[in-house]
Protein backbone atom coordinates (compact mmCIF):
# COMPACT_ATOMS: atom_id res chain seq x y z
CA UNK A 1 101.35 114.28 76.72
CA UNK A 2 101.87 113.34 80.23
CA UNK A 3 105.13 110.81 81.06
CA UNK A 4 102.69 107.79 82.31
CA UNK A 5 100.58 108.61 79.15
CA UNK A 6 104.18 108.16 76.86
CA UNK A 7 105.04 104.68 78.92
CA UNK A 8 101.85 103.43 79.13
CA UNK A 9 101.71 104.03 74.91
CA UNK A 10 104.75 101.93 75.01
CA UNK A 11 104.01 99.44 76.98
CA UNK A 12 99.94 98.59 75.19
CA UNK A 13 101.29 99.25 71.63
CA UNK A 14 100.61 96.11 69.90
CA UNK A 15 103.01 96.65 67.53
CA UNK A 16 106.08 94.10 68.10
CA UNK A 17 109.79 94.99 67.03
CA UNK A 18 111.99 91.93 67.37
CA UNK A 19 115.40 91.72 68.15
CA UNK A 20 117.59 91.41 64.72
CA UNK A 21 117.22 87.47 64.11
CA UNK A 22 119.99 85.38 63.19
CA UNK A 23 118.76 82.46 62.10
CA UNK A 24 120.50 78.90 63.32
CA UNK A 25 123.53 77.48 60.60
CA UNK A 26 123.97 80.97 59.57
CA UNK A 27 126.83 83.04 59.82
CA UNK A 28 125.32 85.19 62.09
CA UNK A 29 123.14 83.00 63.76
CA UNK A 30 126.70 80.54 64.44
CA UNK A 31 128.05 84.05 66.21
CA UNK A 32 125.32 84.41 68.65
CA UNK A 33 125.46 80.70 69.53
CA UNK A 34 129.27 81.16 70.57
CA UNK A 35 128.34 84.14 72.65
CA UNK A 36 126.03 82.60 74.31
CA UNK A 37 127.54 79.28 75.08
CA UNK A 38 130.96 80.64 75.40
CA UNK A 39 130.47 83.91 76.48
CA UNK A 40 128.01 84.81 78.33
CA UNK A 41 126.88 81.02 79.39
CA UNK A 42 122.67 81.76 77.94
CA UNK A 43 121.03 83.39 75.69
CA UNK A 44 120.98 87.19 76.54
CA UNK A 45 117.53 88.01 74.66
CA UNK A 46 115.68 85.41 76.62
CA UNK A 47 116.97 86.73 79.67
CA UNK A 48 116.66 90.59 79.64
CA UNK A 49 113.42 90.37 81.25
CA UNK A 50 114.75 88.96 84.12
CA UNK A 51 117.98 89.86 85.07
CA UNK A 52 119.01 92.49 87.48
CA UNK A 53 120.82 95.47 86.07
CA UNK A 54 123.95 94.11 87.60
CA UNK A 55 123.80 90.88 86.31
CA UNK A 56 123.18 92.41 83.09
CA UNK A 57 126.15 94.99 83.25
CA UNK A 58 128.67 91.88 84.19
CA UNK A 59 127.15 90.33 80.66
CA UNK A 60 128.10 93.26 79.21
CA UNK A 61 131.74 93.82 80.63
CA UNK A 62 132.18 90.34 78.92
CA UNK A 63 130.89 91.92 75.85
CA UNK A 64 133.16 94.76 75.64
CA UNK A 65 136.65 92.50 76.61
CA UNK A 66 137.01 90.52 74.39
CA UNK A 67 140.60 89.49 74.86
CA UNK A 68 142.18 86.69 75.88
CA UNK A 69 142.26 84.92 78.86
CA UNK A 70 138.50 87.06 79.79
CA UNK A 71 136.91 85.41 77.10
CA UNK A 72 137.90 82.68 74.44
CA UNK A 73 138.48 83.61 71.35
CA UNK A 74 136.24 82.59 68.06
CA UNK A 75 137.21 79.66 66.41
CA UNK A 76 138.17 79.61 62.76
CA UNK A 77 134.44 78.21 61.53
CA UNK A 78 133.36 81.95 63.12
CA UNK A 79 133.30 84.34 60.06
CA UNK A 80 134.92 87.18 61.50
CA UNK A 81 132.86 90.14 60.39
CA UNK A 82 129.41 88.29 61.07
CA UNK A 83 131.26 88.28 64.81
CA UNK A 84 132.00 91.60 64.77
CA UNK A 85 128.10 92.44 63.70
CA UNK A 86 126.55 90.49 66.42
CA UNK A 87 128.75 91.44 69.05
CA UNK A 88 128.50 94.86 68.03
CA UNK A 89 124.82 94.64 68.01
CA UNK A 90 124.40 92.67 71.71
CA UNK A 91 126.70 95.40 73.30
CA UNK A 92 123.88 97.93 71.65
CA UNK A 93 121.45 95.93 73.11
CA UNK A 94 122.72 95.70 76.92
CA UNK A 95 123.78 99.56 76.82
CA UNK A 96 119.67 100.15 76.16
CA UNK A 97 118.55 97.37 78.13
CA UNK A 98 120.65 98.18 81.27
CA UNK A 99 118.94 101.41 82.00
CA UNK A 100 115.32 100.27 81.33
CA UNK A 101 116.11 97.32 83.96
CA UNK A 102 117.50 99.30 86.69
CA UNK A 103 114.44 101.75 86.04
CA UNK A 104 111.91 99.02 86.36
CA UNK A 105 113.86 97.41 89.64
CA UNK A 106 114.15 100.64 91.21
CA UNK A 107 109.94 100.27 90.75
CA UNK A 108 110.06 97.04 92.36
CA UNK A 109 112.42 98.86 95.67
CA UNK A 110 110.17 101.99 96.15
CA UNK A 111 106.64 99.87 95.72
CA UNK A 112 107.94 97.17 98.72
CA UNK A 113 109.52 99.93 100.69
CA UNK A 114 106.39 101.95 100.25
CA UNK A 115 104.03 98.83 101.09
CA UNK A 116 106.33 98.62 104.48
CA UNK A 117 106.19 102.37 105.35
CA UNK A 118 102.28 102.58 105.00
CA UNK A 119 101.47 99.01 106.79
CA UNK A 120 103.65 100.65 109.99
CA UNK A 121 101.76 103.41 109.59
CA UNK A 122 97.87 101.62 109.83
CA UNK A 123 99.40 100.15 112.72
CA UNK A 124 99.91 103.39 114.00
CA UNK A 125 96.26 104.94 113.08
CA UNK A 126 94.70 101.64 114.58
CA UNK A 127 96.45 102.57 118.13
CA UNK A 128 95.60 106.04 118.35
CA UNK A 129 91.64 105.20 117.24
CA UNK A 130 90.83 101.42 117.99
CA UNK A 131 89.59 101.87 121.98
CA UNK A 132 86.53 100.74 122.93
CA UNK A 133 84.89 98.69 119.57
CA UNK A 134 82.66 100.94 118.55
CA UNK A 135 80.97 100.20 115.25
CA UNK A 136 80.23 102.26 112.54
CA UNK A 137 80.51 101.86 108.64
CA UNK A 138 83.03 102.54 106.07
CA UNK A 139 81.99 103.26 102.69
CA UNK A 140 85.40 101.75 100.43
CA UNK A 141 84.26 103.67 97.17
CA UNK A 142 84.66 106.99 99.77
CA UNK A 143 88.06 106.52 100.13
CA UNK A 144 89.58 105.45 96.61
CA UNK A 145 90.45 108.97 95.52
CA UNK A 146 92.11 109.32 99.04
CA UNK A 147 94.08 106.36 98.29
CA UNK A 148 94.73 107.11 94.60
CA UNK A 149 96.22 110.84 96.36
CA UNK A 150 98.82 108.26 98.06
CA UNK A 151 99.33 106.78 95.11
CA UNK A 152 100.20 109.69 93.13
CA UNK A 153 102.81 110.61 95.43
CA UNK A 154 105.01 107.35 94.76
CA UNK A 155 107.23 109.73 92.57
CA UNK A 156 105.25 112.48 91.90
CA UNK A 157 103.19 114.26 89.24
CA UNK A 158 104.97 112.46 86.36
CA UNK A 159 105.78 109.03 87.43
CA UNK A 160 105.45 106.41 85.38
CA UNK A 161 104.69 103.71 87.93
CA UNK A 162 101.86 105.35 89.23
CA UNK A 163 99.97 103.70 85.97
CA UNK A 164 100.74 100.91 87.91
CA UNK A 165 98.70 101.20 90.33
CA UNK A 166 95.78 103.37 88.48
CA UNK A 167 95.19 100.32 86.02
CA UNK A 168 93.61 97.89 88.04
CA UNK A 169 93.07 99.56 91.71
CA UNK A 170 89.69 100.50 90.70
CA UNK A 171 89.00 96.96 89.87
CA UNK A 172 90.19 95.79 93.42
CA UNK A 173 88.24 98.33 95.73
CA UNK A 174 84.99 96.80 93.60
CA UNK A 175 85.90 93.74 95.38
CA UNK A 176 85.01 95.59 98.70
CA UNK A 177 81.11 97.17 99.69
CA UNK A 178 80.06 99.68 102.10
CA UNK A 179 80.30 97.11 105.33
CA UNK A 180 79.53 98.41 108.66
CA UNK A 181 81.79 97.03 111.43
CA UNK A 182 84.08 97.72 114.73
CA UNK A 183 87.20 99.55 113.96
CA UNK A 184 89.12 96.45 113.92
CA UNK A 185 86.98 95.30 110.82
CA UNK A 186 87.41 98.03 108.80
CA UNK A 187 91.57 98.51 109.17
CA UNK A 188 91.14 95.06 108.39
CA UNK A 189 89.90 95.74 105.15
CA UNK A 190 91.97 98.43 104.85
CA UNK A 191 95.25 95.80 105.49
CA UNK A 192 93.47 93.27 102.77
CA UNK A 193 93.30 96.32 100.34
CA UNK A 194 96.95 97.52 100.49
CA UNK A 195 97.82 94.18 100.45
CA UNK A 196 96.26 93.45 96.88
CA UNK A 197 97.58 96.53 95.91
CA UNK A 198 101.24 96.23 96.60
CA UNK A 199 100.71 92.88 95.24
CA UNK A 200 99.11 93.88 91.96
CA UNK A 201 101.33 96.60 91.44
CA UNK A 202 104.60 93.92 91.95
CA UNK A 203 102.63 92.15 89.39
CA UNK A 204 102.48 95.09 87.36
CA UNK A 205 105.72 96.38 86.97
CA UNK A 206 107.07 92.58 86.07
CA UNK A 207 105.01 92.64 83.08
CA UNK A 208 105.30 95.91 81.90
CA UNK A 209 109.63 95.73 82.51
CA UNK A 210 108.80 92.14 80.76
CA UNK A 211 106.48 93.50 77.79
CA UNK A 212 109.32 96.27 77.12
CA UNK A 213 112.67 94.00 77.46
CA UNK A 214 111.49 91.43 75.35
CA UNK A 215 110.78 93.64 71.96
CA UNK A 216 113.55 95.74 70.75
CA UNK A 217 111.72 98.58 69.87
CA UNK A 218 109.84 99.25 72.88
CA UNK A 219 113.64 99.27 74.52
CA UNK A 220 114.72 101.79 72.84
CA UNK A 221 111.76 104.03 73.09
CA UNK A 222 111.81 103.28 76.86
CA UNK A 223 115.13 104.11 77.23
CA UNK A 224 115.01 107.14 75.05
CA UNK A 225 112.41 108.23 77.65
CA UNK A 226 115.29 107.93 80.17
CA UNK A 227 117.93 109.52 78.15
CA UNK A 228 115.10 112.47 77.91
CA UNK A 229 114.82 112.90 81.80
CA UNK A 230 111.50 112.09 81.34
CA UNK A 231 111.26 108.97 83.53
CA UNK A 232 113.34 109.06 86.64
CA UNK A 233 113.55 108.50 90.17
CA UNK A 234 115.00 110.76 93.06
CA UNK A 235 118.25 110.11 94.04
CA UNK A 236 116.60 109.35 97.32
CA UNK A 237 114.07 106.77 97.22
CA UNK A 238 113.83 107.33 100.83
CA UNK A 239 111.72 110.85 100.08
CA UNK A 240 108.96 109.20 98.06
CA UNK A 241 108.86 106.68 100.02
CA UNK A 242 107.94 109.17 103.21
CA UNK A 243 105.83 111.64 101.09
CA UNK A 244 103.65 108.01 100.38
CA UNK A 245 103.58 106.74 103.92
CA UNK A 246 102.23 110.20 105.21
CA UNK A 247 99.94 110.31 102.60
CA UNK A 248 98.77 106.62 103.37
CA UNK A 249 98.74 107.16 106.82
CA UNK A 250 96.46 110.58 106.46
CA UNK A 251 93.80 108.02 104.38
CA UNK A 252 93.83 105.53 106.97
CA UNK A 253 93.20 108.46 109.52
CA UNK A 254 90.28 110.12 107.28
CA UNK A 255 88.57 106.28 106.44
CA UNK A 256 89.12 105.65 110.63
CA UNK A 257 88.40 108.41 112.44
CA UNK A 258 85.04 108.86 111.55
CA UNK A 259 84.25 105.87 112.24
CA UNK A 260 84.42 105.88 115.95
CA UNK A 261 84.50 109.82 116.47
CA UNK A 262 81.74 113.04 115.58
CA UNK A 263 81.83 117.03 115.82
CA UNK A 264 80.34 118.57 118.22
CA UNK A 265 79.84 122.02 117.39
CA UNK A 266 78.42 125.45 119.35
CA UNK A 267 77.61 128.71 118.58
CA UNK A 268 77.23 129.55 122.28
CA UNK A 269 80.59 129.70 123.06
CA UNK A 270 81.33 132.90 125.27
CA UNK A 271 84.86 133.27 125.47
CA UNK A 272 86.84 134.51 122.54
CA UNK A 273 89.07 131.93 120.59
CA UNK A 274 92.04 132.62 121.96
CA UNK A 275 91.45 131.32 125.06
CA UNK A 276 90.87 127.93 124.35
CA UNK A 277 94.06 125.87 125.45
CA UNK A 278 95.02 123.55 122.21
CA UNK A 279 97.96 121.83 123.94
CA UNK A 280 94.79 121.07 126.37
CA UNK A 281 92.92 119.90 123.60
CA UNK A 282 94.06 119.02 120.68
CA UNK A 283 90.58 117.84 119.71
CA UNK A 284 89.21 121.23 119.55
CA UNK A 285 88.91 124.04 117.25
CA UNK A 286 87.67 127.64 117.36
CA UNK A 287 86.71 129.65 114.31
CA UNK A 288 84.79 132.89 114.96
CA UNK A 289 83.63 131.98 118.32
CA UNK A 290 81.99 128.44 116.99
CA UNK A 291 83.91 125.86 118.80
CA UNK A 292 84.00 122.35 117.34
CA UNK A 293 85.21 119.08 119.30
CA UNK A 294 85.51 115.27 118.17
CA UNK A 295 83.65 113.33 120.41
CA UNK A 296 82.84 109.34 120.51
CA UNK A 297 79.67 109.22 119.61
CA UNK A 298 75.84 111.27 120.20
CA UNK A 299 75.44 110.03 124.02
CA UNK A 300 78.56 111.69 125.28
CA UNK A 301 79.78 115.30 125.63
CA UNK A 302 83.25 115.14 125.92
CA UNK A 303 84.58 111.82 124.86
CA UNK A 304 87.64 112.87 122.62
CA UNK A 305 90.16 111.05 120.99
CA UNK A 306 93.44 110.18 121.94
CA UNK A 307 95.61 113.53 122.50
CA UNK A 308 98.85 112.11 121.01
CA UNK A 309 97.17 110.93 118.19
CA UNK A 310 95.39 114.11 117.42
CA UNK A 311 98.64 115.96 118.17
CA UNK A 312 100.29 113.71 115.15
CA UNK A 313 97.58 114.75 113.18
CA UNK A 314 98.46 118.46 113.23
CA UNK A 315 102.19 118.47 113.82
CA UNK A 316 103.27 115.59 112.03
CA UNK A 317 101.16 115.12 109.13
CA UNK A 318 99.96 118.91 109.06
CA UNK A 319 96.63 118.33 108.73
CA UNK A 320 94.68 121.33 108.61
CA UNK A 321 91.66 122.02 111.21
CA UNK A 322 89.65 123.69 109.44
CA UNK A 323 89.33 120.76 106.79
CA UNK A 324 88.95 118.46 110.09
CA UNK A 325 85.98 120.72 111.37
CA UNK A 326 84.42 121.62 108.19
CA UNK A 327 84.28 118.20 106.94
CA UNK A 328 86.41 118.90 103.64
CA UNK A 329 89.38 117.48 101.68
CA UNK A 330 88.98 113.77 102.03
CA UNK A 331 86.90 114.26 105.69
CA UNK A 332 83.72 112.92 106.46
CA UNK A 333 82.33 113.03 109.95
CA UNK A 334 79.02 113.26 111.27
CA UNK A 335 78.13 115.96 113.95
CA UNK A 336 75.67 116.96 116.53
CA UNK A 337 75.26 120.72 117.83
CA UNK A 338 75.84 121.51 121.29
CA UNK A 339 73.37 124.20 122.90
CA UNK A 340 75.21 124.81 125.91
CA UNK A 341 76.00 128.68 126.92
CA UNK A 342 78.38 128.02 129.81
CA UNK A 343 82.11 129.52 129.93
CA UNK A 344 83.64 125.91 129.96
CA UNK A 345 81.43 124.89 127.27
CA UNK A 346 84.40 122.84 126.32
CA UNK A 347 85.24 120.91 129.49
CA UNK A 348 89.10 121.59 130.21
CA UNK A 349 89.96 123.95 127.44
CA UNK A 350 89.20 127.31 128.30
């Protein structure tokens, strides 16, 4: 069983496990009304879903000194031992709950960082492609699995929050149809959808972190999960963060791209491979003497995109040419075959 597969169990199992109750007038129930009021200044179970992990850890360094001045002592009406249970069982309590909050806030970091990284990184697609309006149409349903790929990368194969996302994304893109447009348009669409979807998955992670903090048992099975190693996040949030942003940024280029751009392709090619000039043209590709070129559109011959763009492409993001070319891996361009048999078939390059 998969780690998302254990949480999400967890977190849809509609059986509830309350906190130990101690009813009002009491003995118990007269203990947990002087921590509250006199300790800890409101009641702790009613506010584990929503306090930080540090405000939660200064609850429970109250907890744990009890002496004189740090905390008042129980008055005489306070049966001792009843005291002694219900403190004993709160400092239980926050020593589970701590972890599972910091887990869950962590979420909440890496999903607005990650939102951040990949809305920069549109920006950046948009520059190197958006010249010159041209239409074309971008089919939303195309994409999803390239943008569920970015997904999956928030913290790898076995993260938790990536149920997050997977839960109601699908439900989202429906929103969107196959809408033909200028570039412009469709990164629009592209900005509305990440936008939902950083939103939804806020949304997300507050219910589930509420849904598991507010029933004792789910608590502990949560944060058994952490004691296991099962659900954790990298010491550097900073590294998912990147490995999402590039693989956010390579969707927006693969939904983009082939929108304005097409392959132009020739068998006619004369020269052998190696004596095309890449740093030239990074737009180009040779395989077996076929040479393939992006080009803006059916009425042009050489037309190609912007170099520095294309140049990210390969050395940033390592996309692979021959997926470009071939039209594989989350790529989807239309193409036109040249017929010319000239040496400099491919103005500039060889």
């Amino acid at each position: 069983m998969s780690n998302e597969t254990e949480l999400q169990k967890i977190f849809l199992d509609t059986v509830k496990t309350p906190y130990p109750v101690y009813a009002a007038g009491t003995k118990e129930g007269d203990a947990y009304s002087f921590i509250a009021n006199s300790w800890l200044n409101h009641d702790p179970r009613s506010q584990y879903p929503v306090m930080t992990a540090d405000a939660l850890i200064v609850d429970l360094v109250k907890l744990t000194n009890p002496t004189p001045p740090a905390q008042p002592p129980p008055p005489p009406s306070i049966d001792p031992a009843a005291f002694k249970t219900v403190r004993d069982e709160l400092i239980s309590e926050y020593e589970n709950v701590i972890p599972v909050a910091s887990f869950f806030f962590q979420g909440d970091t890496c999903i607005t960082d990650t939102f951040l990284s990949g809305s920069s990184r549109l920006d950046i697609v948009i520059n190197y492609v958006a010249m010159g309006g041209a239409t074309g149409t971008l089919d939303i349903f195309g994409i999803f699995n390239m943008v569920l790929s970015w997904i999956g990368k928030l913290a790898g194969p076995d993260s938790a929050i990536a149920i997050l996302f997977f839960q109601t994304l699908f439900n989202i893109i429906k929103m969107f149809q196959k809408t033909p447009g200028t570039i412009t348009g469709v990164a629009t669409q592209l900005k509305v959808l990440a936008d939902k979807t950083w939103e939804t998955a806020l949304q997300q992670n507050d219910q589930m972190r509420s849904a598991i903090l507010s029933d004792w048992g789910k608590t502990r099975r949560t944060e058994a999960l952490l004691n296991q190693g099962k659900l954790q996040w990298p010491t550097d949030l900073g590294q998912i963060v990147k490995a999402a942003g590039d693989g956010y940024e390579l969707s927006c280029w693969q939904a983009l791209l082939p929108v304005r751009y097409i392959i132009e392709f020739s068998y006619y090619f004369v020269h052998s491979c190696d004596s095309i000039n890449y740093a030239a043209c990074p737009s180009v590709w040779c395989n077996n003497s076929k040479v393939f070129w992006l080009k803006a559109g059916y009425f042009y011959w050489w037309n190609p995109p912007n170099s520095d763009g294309m140049n990210r492409l390969w050395n940033y993001l390592k996309v692979s040419k021959a997926d470009v070319f071939n039209s594989q891996n989350g790529w989807k361009f239309n193409s036109d075959v040249g017929v010319w048999n000239q040496p400099d078939c491919v103005p500039h390059c060889g």
